[in-house]
PDB file of N, CA and C in Angstrom:
ATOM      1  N   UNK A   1       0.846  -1.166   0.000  1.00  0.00           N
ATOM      2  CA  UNK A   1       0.000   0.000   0.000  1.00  0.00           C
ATOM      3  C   UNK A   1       0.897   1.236   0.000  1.00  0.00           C
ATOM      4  N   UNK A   2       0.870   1.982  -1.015  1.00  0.00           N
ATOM      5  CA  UNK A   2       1.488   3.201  -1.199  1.00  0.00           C
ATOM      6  C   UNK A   2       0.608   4.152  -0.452  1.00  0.00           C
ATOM      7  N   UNK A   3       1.580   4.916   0.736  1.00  0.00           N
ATOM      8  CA  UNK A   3       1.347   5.608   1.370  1.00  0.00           C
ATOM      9  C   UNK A   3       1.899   7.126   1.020  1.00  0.00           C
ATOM     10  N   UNK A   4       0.973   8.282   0.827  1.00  0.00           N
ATOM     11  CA  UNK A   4       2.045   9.143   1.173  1.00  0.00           C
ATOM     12  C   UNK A   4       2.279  10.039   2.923  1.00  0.00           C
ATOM     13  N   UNK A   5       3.249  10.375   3.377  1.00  0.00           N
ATOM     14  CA  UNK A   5       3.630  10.627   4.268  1.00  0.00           C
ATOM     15  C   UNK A   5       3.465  12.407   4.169  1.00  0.00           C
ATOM     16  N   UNK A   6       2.901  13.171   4.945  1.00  0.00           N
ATOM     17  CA  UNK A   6       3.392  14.762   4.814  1.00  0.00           C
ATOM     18  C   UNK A   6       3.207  14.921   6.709  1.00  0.00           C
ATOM     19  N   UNK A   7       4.306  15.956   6.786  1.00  0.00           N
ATOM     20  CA  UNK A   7       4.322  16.472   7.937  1.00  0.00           C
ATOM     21  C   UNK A   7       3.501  17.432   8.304  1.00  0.00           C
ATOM     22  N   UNK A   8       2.900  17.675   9.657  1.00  0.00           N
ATOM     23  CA  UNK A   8       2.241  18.246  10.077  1.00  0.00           C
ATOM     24  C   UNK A   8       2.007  19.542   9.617  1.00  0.00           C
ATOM     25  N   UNK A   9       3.179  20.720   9.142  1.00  0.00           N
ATOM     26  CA  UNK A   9       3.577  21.631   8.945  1.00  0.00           C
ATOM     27  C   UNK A   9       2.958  21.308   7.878  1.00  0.00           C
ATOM     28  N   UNK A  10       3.354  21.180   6.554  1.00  0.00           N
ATOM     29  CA  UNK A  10       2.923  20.413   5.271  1.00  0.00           C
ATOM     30  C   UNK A  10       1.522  20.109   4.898  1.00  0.00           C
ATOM     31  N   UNK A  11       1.141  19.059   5.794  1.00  0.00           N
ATOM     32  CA  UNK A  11      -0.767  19.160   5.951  1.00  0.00           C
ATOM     33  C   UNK A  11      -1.169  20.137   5.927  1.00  0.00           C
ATOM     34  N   UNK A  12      -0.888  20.741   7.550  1.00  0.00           N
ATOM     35  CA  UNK A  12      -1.347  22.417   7.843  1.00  0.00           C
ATOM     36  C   UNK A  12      -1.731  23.161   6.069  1.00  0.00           C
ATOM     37  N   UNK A  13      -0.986  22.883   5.678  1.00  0.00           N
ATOM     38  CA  UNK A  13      -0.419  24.275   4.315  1.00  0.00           C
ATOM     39  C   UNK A  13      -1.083  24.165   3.485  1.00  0.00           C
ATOM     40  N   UNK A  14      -1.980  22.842   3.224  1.00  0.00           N
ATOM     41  CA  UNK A  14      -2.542  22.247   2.539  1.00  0.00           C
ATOM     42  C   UNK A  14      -4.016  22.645   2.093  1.00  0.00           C
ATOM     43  N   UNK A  15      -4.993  23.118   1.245  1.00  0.00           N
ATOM     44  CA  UNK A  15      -6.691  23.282   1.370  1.00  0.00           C
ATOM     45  C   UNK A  15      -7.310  22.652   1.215  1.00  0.00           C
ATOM     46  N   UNK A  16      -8.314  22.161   1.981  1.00  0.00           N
ATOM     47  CA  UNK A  16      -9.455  21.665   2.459  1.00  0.00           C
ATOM     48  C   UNK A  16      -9.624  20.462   0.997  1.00  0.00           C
ATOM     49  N   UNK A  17     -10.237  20.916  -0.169  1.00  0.00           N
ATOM     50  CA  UNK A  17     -10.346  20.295  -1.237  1.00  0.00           C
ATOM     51  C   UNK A  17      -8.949  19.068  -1.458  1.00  0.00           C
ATOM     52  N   UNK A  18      -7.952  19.670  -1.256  1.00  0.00           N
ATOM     53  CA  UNK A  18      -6.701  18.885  -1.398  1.00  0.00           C
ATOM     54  C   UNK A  18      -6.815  17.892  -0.224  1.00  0.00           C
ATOM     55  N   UNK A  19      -6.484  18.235   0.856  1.00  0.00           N
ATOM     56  CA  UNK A  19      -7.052  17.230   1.962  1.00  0.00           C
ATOM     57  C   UNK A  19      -7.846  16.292   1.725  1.00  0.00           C
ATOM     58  N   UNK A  20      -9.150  16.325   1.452  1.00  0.00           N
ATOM     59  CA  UNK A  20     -10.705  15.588   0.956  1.00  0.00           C
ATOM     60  C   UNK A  20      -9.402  15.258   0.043  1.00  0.00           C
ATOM     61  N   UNK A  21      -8.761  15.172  -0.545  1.00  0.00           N
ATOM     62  CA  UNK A  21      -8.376  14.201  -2.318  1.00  0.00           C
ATOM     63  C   UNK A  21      -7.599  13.199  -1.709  1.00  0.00           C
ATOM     64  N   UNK A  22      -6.754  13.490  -0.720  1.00  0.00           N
ATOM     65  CA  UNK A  22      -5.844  12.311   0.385  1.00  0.00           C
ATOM     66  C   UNK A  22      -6.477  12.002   0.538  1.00  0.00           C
ATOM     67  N   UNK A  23      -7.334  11.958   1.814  1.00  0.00           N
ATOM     68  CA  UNK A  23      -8.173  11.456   2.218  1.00  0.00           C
ATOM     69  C   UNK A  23      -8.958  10.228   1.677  1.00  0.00           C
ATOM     70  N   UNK A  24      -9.345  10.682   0.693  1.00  0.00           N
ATOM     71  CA  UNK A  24     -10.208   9.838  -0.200  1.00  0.00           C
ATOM     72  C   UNK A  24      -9.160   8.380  -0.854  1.00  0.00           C
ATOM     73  N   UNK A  25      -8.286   9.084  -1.411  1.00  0.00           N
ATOM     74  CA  UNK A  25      -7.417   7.865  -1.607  1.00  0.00           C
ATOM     75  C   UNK A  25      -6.953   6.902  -0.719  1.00  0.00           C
ATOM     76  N   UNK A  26      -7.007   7.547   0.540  1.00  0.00           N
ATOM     77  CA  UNK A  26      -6.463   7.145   1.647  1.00  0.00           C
ATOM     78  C   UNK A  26      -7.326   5.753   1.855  1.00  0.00           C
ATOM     79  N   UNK A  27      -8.609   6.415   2.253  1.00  0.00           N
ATOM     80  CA  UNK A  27     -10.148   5.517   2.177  1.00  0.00           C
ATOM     81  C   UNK A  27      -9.948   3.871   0.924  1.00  0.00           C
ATOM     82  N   UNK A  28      -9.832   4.801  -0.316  1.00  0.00           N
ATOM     83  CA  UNK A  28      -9.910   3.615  -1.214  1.00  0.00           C
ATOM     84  C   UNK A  28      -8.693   2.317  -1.247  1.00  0.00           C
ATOM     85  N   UNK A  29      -7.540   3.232  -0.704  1.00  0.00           N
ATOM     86  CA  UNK A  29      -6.082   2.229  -0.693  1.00  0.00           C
ATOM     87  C   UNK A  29      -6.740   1.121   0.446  1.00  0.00           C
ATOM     88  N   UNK A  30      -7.222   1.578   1.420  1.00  0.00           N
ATOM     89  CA  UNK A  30      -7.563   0.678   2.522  1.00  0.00           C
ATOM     90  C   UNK A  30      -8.444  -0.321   2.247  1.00  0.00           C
ATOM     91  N   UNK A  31      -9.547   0.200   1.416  1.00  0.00           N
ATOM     92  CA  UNK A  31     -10.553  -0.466   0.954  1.00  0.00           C
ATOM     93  C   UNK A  31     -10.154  -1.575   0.035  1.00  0.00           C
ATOM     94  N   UNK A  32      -9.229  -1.361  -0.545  1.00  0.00           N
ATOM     95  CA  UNK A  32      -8.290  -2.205  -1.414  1.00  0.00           C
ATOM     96  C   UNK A  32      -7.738  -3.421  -0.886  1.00  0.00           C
ATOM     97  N   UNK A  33      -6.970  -3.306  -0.210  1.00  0.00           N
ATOM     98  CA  UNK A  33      -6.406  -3.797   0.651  1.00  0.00           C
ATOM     99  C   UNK A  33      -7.092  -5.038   1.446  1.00  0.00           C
ATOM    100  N   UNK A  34      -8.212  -4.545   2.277  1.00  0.00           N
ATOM    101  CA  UNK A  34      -9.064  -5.580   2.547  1.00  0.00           C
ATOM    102  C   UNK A  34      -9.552  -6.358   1.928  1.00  0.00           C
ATOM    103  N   UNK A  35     -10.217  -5.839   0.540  1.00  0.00           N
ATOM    104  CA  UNK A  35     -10.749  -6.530  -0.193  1.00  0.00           C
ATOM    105  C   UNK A  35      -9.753  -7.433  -0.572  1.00  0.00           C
ATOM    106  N   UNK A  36      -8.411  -7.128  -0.791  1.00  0.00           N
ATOM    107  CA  UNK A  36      -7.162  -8.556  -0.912  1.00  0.00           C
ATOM    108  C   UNK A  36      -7.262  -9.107   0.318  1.00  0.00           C
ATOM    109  N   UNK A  37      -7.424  -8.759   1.213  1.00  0.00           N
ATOM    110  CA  UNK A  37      -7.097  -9.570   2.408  1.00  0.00           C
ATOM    111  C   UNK A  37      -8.473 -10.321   2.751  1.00  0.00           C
ATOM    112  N   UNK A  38      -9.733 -10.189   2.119  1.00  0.00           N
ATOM    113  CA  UNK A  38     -11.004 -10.774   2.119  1.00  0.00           C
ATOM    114  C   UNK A  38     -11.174 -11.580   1.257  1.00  0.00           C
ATOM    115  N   UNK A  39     -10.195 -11.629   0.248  1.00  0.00           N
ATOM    116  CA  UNK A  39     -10.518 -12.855  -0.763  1.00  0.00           C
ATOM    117  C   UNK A  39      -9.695 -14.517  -0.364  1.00  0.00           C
ATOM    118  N   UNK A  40      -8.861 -14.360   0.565  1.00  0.00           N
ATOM    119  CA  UNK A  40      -8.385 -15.201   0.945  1.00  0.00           C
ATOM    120  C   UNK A  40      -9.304 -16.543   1.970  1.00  0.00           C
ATOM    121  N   UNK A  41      -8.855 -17.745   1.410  1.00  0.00           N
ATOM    122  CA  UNK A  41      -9.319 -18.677   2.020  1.00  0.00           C
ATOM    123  C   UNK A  41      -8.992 -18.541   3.639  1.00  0.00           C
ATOM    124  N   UNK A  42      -7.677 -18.492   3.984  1.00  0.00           N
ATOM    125  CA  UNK A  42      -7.154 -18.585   5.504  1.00  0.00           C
ATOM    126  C   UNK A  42      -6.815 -17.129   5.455  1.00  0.00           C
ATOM    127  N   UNK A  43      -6.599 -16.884   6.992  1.00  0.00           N
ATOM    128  CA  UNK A  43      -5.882 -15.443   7.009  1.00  0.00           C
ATOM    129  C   UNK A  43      -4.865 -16.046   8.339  1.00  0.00           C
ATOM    130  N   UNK A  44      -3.943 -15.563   8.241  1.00  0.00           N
ATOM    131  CA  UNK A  44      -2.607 -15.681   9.415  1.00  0.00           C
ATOM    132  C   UNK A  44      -3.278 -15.218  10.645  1.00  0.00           C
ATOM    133  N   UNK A  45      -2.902 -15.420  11.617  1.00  0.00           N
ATOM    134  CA  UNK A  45      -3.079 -13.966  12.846  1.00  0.00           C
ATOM    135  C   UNK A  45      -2.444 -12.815  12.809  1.00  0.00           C
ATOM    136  N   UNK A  46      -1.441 -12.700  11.928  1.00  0.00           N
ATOM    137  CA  UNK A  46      -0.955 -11.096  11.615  1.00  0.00           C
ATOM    138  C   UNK A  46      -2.116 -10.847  10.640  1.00  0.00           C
ATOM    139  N   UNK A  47      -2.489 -11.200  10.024  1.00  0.00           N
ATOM    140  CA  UNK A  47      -3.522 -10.947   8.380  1.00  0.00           C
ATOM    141  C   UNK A  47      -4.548 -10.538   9.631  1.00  0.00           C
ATOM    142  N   UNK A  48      -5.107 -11.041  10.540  1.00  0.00           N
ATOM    143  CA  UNK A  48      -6.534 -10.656  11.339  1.00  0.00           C
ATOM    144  C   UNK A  48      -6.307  -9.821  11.410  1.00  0.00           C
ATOM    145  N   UNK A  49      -5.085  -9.832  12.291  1.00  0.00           N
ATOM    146  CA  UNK A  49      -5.669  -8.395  13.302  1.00  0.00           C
ATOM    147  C   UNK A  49      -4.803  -7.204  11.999  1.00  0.00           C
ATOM    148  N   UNK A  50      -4.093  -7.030  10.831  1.00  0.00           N
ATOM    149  CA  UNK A  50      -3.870  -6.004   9.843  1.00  0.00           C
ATOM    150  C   UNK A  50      -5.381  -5.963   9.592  1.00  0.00           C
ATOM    151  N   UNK A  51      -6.614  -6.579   9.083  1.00  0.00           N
ATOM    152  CA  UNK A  51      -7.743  -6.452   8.846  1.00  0.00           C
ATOM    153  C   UNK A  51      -8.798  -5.837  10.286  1.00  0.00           C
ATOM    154  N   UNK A  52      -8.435  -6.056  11.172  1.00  0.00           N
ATOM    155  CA  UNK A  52      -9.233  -5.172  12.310  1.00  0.00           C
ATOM    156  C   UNK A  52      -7.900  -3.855  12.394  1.00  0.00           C
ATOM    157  N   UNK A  53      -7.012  -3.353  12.176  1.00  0.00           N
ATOM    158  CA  UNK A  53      -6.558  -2.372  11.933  1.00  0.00           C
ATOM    159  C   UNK A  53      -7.215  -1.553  10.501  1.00  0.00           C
ATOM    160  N   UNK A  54      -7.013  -2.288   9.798  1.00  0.00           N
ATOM    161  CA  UNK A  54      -7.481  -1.710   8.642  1.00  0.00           C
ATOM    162  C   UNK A  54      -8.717  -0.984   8.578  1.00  0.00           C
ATOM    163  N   UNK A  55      -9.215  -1.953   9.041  1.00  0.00           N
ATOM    164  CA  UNK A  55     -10.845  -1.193   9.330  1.00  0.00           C
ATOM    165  C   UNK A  55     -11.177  -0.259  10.200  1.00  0.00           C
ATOM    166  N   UNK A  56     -10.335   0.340  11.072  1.00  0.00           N
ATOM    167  CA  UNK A  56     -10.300   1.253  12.053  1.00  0.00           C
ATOM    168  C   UNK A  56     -10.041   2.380  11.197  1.00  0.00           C
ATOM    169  N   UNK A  57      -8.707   2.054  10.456  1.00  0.00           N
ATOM    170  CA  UNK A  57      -8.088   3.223   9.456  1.00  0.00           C
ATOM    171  C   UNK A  57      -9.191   3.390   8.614  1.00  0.00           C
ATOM    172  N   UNK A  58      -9.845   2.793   8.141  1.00  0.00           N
ATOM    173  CA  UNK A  58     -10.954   3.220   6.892  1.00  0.00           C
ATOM    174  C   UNK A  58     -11.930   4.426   7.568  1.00  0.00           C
ATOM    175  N   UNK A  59     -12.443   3.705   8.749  1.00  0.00           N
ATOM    176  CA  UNK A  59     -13.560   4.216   9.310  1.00  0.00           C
ATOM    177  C   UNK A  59     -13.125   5.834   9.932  1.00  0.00           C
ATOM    178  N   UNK A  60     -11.712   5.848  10.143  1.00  0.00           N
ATOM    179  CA  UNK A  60     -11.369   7.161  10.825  1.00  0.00           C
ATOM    180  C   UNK A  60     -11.052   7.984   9.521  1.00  0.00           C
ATOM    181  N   UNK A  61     -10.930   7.406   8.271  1.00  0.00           N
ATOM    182  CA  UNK A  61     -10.647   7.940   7.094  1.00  0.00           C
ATOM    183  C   UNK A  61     -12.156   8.700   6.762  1.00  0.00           C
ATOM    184  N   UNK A  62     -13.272   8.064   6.817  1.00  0.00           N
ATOM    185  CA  UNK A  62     -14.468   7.823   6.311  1.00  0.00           C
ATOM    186  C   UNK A  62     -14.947   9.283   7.203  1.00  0.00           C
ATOM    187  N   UNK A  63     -14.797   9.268   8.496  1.00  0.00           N
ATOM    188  CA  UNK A  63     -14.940  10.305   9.607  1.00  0.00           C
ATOM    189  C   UNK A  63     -14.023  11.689   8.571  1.00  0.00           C
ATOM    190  N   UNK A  64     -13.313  11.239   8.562  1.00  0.00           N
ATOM    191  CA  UNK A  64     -12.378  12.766   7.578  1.00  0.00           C
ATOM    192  C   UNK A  64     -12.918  13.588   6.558  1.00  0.00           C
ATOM    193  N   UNK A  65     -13.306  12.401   5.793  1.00  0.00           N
ATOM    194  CA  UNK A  65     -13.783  12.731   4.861  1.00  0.00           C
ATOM    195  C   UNK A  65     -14.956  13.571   4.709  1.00  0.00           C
ATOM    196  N   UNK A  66     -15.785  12.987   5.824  1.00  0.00           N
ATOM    197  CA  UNK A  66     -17.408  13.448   6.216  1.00  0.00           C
ATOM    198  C   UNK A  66     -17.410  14.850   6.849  1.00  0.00           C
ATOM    199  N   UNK A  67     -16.181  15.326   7.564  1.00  0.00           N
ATOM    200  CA  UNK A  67     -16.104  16.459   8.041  1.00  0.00           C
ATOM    201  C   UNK A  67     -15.380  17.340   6.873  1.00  0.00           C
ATOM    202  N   UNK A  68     -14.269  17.023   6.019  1.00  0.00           N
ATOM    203  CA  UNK A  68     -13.849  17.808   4.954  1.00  0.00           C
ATOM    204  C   UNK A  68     -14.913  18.074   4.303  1.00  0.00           C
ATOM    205  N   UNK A  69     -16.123  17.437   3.913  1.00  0.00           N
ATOM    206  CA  UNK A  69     -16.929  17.497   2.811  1.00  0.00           C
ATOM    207  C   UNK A  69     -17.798  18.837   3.972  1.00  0.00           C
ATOM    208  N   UNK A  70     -18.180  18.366   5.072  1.00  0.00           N
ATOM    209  CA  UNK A  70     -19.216  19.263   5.680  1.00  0.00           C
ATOM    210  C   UNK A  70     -18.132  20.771   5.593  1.00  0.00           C
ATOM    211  N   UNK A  71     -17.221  20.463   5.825  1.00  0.00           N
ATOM    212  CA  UNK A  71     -16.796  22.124   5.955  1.00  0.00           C
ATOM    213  C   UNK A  71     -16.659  22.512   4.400  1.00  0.00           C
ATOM    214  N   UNK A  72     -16.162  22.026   3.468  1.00  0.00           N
ATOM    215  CA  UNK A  72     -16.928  22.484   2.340  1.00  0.00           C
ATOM    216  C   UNK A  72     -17.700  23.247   1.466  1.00  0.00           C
ATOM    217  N   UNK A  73     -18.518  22.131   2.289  1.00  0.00           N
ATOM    218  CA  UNK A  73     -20.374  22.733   2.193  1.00  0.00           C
ATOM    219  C   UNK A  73     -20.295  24.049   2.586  1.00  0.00           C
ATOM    220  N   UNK A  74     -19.731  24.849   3.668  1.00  0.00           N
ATOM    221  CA  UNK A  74     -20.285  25.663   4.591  1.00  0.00           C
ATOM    222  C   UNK A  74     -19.380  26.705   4.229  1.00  0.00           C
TER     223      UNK A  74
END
């Protein structure tokens, strides 16, 4: 999973619209991801619990997103 990394400073600097576009990718890389890690017959115990991580990351992604879009709006 290609991540990109920006520093706090960096984010900061960043607008709202641009943010929402990370974000979003952010969302879909994860979504990705699971879906590889959901097609599998067995999963390891590292594979579980990366898939109950994963899904934390989506959902706090999903939260981002929902507030970038509301401020947006406004």
């Amino acid at each position: 999973m290609k991540q990109q990394v920006l520093s706090p400073r960096a984010f900061a600097s960043i607008d709202t619209q641009e943010k929402l576009t990370l974000a979003e990718a952010r969302h879909r890389e994860l979504d990705a991801r699971l879906q590889e890690l959901g097609r599998r017959t067995y999963m390891t115990p590292d594979e579980q619990v990366e898939v109950v991580d994963l899904k934390k990351r989506k959902l706090l992604a999903k939260d981002e997103i929902t507030s970038l879009r509301r401020n947006l709006a406004s």
